[in-house]
Each structure stands twice: as structure tokens, then as C-alpha cells.
N, C-alpha and C. Protein backbone atom coordinates (compact mmCIF):
# COMPACT_ATOMS: atom_id res chain seq x y z
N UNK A 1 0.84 -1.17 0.00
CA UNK A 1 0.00 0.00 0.00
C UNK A 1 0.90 1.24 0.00
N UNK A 2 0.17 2.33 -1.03
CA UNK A 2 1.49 3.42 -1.25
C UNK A 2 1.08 4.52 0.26
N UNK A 3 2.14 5.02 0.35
CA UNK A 3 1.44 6.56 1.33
C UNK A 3 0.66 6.99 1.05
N UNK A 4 0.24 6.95 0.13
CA UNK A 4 -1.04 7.78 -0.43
C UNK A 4 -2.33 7.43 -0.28
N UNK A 5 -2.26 6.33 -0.19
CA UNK A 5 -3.67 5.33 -0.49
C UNK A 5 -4.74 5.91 0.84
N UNK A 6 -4.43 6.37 1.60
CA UNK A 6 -5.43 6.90 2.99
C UNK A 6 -6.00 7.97 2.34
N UNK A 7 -5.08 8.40 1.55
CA UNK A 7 -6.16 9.90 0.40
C UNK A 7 -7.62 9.05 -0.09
N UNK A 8 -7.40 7.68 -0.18
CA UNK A 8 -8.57 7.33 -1.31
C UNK A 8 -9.66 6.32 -0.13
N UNK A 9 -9.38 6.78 1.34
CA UNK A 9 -10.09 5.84 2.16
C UNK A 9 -11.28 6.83 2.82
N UNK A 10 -12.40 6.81 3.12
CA UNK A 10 -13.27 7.26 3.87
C UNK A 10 -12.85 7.65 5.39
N UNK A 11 -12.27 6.95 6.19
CA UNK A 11 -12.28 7.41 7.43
C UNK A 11 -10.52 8.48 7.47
N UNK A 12 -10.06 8.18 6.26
CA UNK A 12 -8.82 8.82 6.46
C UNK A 12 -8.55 10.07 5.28
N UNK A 13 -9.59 10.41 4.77
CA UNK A 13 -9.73 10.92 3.89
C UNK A 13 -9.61 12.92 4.09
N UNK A 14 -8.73 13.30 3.41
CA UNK A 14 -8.77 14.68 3.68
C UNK A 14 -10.15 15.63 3.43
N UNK A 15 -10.75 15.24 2.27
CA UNK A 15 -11.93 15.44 1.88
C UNK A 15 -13.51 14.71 2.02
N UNK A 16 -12.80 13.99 3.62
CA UNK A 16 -14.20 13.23 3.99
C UNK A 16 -14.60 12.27 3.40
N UNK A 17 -14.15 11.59 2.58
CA UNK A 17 -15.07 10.49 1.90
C UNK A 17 -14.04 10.10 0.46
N UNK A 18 -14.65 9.01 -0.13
CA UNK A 18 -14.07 8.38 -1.03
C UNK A 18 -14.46 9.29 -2.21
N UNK A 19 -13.45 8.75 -3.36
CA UNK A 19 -14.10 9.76 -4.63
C UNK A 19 -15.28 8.62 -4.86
N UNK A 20 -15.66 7.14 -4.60
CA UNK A 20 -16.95 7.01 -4.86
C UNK A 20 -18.08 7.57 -4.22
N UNK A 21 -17.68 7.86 -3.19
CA UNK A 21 -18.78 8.39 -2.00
C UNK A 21 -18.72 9.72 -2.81
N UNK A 22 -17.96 10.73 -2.82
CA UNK A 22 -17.86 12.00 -2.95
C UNK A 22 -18.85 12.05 -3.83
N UNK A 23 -18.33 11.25 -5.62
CA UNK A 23 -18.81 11.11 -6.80
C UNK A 23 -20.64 11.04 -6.22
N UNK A 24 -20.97 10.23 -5.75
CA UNK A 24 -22.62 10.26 -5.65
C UNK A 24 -23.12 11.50 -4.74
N UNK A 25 -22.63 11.66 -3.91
CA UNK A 25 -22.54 13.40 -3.06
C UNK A 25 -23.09 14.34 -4.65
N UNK A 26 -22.18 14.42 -5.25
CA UNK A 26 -21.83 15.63 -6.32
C UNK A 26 -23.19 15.17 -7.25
N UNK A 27 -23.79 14.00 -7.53
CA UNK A 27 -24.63 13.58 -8.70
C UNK A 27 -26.04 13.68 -7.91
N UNK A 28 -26.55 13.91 -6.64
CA UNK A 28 -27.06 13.73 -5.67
C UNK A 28 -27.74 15.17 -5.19
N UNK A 29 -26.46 16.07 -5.48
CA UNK A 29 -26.92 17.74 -5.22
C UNK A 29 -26.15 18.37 -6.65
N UNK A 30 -25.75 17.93 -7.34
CA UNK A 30 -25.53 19.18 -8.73
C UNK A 30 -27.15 19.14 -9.27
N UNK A 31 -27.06 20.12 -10.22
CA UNK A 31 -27.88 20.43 -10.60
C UNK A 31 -28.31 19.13 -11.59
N UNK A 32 -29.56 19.06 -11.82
CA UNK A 32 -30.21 17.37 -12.35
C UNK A 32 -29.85 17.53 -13.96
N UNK A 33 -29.99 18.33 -14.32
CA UNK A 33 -30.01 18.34 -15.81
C UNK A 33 -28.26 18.28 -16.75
N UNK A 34 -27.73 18.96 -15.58
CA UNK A 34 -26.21 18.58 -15.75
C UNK A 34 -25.52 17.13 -15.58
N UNK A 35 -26.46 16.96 -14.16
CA UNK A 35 -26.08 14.95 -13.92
C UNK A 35 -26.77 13.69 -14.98
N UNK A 36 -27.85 14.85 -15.21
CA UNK A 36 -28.58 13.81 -15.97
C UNK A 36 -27.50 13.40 -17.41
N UNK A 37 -27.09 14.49 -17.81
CA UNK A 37 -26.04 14.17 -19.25
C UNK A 37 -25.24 14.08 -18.97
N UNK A 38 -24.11 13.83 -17.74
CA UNK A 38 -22.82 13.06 -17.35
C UNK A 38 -23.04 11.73 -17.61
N UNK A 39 -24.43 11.19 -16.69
CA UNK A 39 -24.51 10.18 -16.55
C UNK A 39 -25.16 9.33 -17.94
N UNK A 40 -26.05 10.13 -18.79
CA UNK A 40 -26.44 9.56 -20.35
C UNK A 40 -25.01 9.34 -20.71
N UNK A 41 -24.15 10.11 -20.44
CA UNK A 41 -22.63 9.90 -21.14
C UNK A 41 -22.17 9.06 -20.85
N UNK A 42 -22.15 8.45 -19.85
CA UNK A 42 -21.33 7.19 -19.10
C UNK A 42 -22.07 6.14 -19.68
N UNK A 43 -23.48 5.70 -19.99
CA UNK A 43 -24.21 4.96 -20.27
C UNK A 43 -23.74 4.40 -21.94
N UNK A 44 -23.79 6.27 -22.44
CA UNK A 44 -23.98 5.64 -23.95
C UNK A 44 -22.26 5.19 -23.54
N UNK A 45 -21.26 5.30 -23.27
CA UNK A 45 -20.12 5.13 -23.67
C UNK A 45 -19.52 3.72 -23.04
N UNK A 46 -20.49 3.28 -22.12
CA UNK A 46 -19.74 1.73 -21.52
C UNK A 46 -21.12 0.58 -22.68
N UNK A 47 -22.36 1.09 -23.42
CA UNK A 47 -22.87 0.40 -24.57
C UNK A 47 -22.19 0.76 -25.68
N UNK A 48 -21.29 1.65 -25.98
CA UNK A 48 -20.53 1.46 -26.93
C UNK A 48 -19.52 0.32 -26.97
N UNK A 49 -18.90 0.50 -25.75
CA UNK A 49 -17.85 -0.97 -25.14
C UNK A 49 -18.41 -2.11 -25.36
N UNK A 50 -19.81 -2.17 -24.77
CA UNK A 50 -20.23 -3.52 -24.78
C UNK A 50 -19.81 -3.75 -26.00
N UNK A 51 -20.28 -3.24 -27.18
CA UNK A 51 -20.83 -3.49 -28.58
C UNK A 51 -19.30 -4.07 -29.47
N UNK A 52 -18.40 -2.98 -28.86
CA UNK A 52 -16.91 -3.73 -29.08
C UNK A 52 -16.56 -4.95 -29.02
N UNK A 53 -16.92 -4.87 -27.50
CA UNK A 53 -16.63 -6.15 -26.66
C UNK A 53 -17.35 -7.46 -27.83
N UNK A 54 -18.46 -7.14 -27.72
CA UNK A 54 -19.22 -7.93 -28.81
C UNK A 54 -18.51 -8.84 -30.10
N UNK A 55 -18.07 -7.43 -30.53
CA UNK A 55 -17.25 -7.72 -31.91
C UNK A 55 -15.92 -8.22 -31.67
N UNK A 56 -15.60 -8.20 -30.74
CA UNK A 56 -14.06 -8.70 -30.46
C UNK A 56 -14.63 -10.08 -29.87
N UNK A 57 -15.03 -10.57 -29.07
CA UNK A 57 -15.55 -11.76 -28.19
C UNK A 57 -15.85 -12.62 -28.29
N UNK A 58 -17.41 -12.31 -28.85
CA UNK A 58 -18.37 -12.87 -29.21
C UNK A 58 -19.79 -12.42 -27.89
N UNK A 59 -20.62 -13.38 -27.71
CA UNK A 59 -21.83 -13.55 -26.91
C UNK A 59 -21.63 -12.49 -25.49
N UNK A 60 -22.77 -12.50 -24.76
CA UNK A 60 -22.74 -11.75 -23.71
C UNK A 60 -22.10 -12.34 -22.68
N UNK A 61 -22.25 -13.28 -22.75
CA UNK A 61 -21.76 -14.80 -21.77
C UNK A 61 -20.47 -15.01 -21.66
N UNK A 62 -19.98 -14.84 -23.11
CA UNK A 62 -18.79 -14.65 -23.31
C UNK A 62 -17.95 -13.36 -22.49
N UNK A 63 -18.58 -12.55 -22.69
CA UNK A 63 -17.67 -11.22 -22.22
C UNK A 63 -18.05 -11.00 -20.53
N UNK A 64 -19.19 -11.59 -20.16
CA UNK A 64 -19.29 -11.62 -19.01
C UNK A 64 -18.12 -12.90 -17.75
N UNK A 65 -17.91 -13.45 -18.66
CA UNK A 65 -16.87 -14.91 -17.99
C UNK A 65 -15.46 -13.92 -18.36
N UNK A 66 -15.24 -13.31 -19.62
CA UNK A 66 -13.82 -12.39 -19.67
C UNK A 66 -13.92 -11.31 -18.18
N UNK A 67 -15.10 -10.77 -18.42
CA UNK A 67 -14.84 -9.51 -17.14
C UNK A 67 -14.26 -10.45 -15.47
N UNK A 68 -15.37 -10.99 -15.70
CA UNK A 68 -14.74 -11.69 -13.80
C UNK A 68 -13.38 -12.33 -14.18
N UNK A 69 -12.82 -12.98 -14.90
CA UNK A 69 -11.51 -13.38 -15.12
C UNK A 69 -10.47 -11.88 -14.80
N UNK A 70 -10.54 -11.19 -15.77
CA UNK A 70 -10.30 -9.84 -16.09
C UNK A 70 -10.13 -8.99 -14.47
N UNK A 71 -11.07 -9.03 -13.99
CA UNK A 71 -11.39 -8.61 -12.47
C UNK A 71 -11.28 -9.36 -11.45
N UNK A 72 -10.69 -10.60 -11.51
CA UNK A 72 -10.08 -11.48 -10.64
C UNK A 72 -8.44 -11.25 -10.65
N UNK A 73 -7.84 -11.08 -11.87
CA UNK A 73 -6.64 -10.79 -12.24
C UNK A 73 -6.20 -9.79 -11.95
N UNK A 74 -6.73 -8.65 -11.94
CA UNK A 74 -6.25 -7.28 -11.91
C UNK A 74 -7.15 -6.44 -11.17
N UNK A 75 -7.44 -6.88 -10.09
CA UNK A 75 -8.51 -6.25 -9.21
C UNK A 75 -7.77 -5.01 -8.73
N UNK A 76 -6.69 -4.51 -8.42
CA UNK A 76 -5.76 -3.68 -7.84
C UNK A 76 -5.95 -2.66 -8.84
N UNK A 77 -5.69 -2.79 -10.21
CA UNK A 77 -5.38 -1.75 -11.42
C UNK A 77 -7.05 -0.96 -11.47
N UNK A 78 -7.94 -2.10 -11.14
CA UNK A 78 -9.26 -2.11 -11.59
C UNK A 78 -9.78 -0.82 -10.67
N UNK A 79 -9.55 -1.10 -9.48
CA UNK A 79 -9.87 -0.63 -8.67
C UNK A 79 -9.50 1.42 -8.59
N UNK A 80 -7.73 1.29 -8.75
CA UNK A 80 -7.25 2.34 -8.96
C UNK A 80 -8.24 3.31 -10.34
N UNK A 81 -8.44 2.65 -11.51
CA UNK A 81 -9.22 3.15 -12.62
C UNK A 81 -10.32 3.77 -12.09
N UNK A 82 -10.97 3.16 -11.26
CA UNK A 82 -12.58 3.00 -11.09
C UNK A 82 -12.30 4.33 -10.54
N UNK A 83 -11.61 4.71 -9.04
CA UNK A 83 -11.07 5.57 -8.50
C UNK A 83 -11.13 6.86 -9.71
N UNK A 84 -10.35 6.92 -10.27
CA UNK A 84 -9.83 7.96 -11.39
C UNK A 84 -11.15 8.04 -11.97
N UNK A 85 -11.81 7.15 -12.46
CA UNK A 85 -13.04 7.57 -13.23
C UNK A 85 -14.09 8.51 -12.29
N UNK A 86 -14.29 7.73 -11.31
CA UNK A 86 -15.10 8.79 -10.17
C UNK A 86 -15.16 10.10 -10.21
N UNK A 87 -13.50 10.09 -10.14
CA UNK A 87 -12.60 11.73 -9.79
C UNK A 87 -13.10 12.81 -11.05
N UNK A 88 -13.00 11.94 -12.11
CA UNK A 88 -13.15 12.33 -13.12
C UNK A 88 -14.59 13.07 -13.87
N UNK A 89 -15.62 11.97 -13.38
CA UNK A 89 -16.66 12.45 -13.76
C UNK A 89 -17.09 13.26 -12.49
N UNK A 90 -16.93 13.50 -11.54
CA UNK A 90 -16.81 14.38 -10.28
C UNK A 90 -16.63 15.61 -11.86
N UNK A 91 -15.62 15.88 -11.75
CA UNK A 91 -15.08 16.98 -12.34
C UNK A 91 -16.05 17.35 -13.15
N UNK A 92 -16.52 16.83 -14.10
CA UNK A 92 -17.11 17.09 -15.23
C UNK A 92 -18.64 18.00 -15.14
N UNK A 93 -19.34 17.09 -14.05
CA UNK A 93 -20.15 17.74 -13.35
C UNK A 93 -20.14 18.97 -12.71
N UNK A 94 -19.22 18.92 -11.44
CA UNK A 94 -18.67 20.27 -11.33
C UNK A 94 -18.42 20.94 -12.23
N UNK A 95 -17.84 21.40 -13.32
CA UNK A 95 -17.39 22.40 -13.88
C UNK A 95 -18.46 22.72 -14.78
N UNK A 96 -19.47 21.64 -14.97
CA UNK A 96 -20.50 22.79 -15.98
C UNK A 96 -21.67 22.86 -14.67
N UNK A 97 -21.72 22.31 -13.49
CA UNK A 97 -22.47 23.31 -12.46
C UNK A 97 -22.11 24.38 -12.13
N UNK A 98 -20.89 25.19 -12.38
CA UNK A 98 -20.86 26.33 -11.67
C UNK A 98 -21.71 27.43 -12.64
């Protein structure tokens, strides 16, 4: 675990909470019409993946047995991403609420 990692924990957190916690905080009280098209964005863009996934794969079944493999393997990297994505769409929101 790096020094850092208490930045990304809830009880040790400088900013009170996790960026997942934070992230639903921010989608929870921004303004709805701003969250509402972060979150259409996130939607259309992980059914775009699927649709990849699709074409690269095959079946749903298929890509669903890759993900838990995928996320058994690299749960650490996974995790850090997920983190960053939070942070990220945090941001996005924020900056067209102000």
C-alpha cells in the first residue's frame, strides 16, 4: 500500500469520503439536468464498449466470464481506474455546475 492510499479511504480521507462516495454526493446535489447528461454519457459510452466487446468476443456470456476473469486478475489496477473515473466524472459535473 502506497502513502497515499489513505487519500482514497473514507475514514482517512482529507476530503471526507471516497471519490466514490464523494462522486454520488456531487450527482445527488448538482444540478439534475447537468447529472442527468454526465450520466447519459457514461451509459452511452460503456454500450458502446459492450458493442466492441461484442465484436471482439463474441456472446454476452462470453464477455461476461472475460470480465470476472479480467477482475479477478487485476482487481488492484481495476480498482485504482474506477477511482480515477469517479474523480473524473466528479469533475465534469462540477465544472458545468458552476
Amino acid at each position: 500500500m502506497s502513502k497515499y492510499s489513505a487519500l482514497f479511504e473514507d475514514e482517512d480521507d482529507i476530503f471526507l469520503g471516497s471519490p466514490k462516495s464523494k462522486f454520488f454526493d456531487v450527482v445527488f446535489n448538482a444540478n439534475n439536468d447537468v447529472a442527468r447528461y454526465e450520466l447519459e454519457g457514461m451509459i452511452d459510452r460503456m454500450a458502446t464498449m459492450e458493442l466492441l466487446l461484442e465484436e471482439k468476443i463474441g456472446s454476452l456470456e462470453e464477455i461476461e466470464d472475460k470480465i470476472k476473469e479480467y477482475k479477478y486478475s487485476r482487481a488492484q489496477e481495476i480498482e485504482g481506474h474506477a477511482k480515477n473515473t469517479y474523480i473524473y466524472y466528479m469533475g465534469a459535473i462540477l465544472s458545468k455546475s458552476e
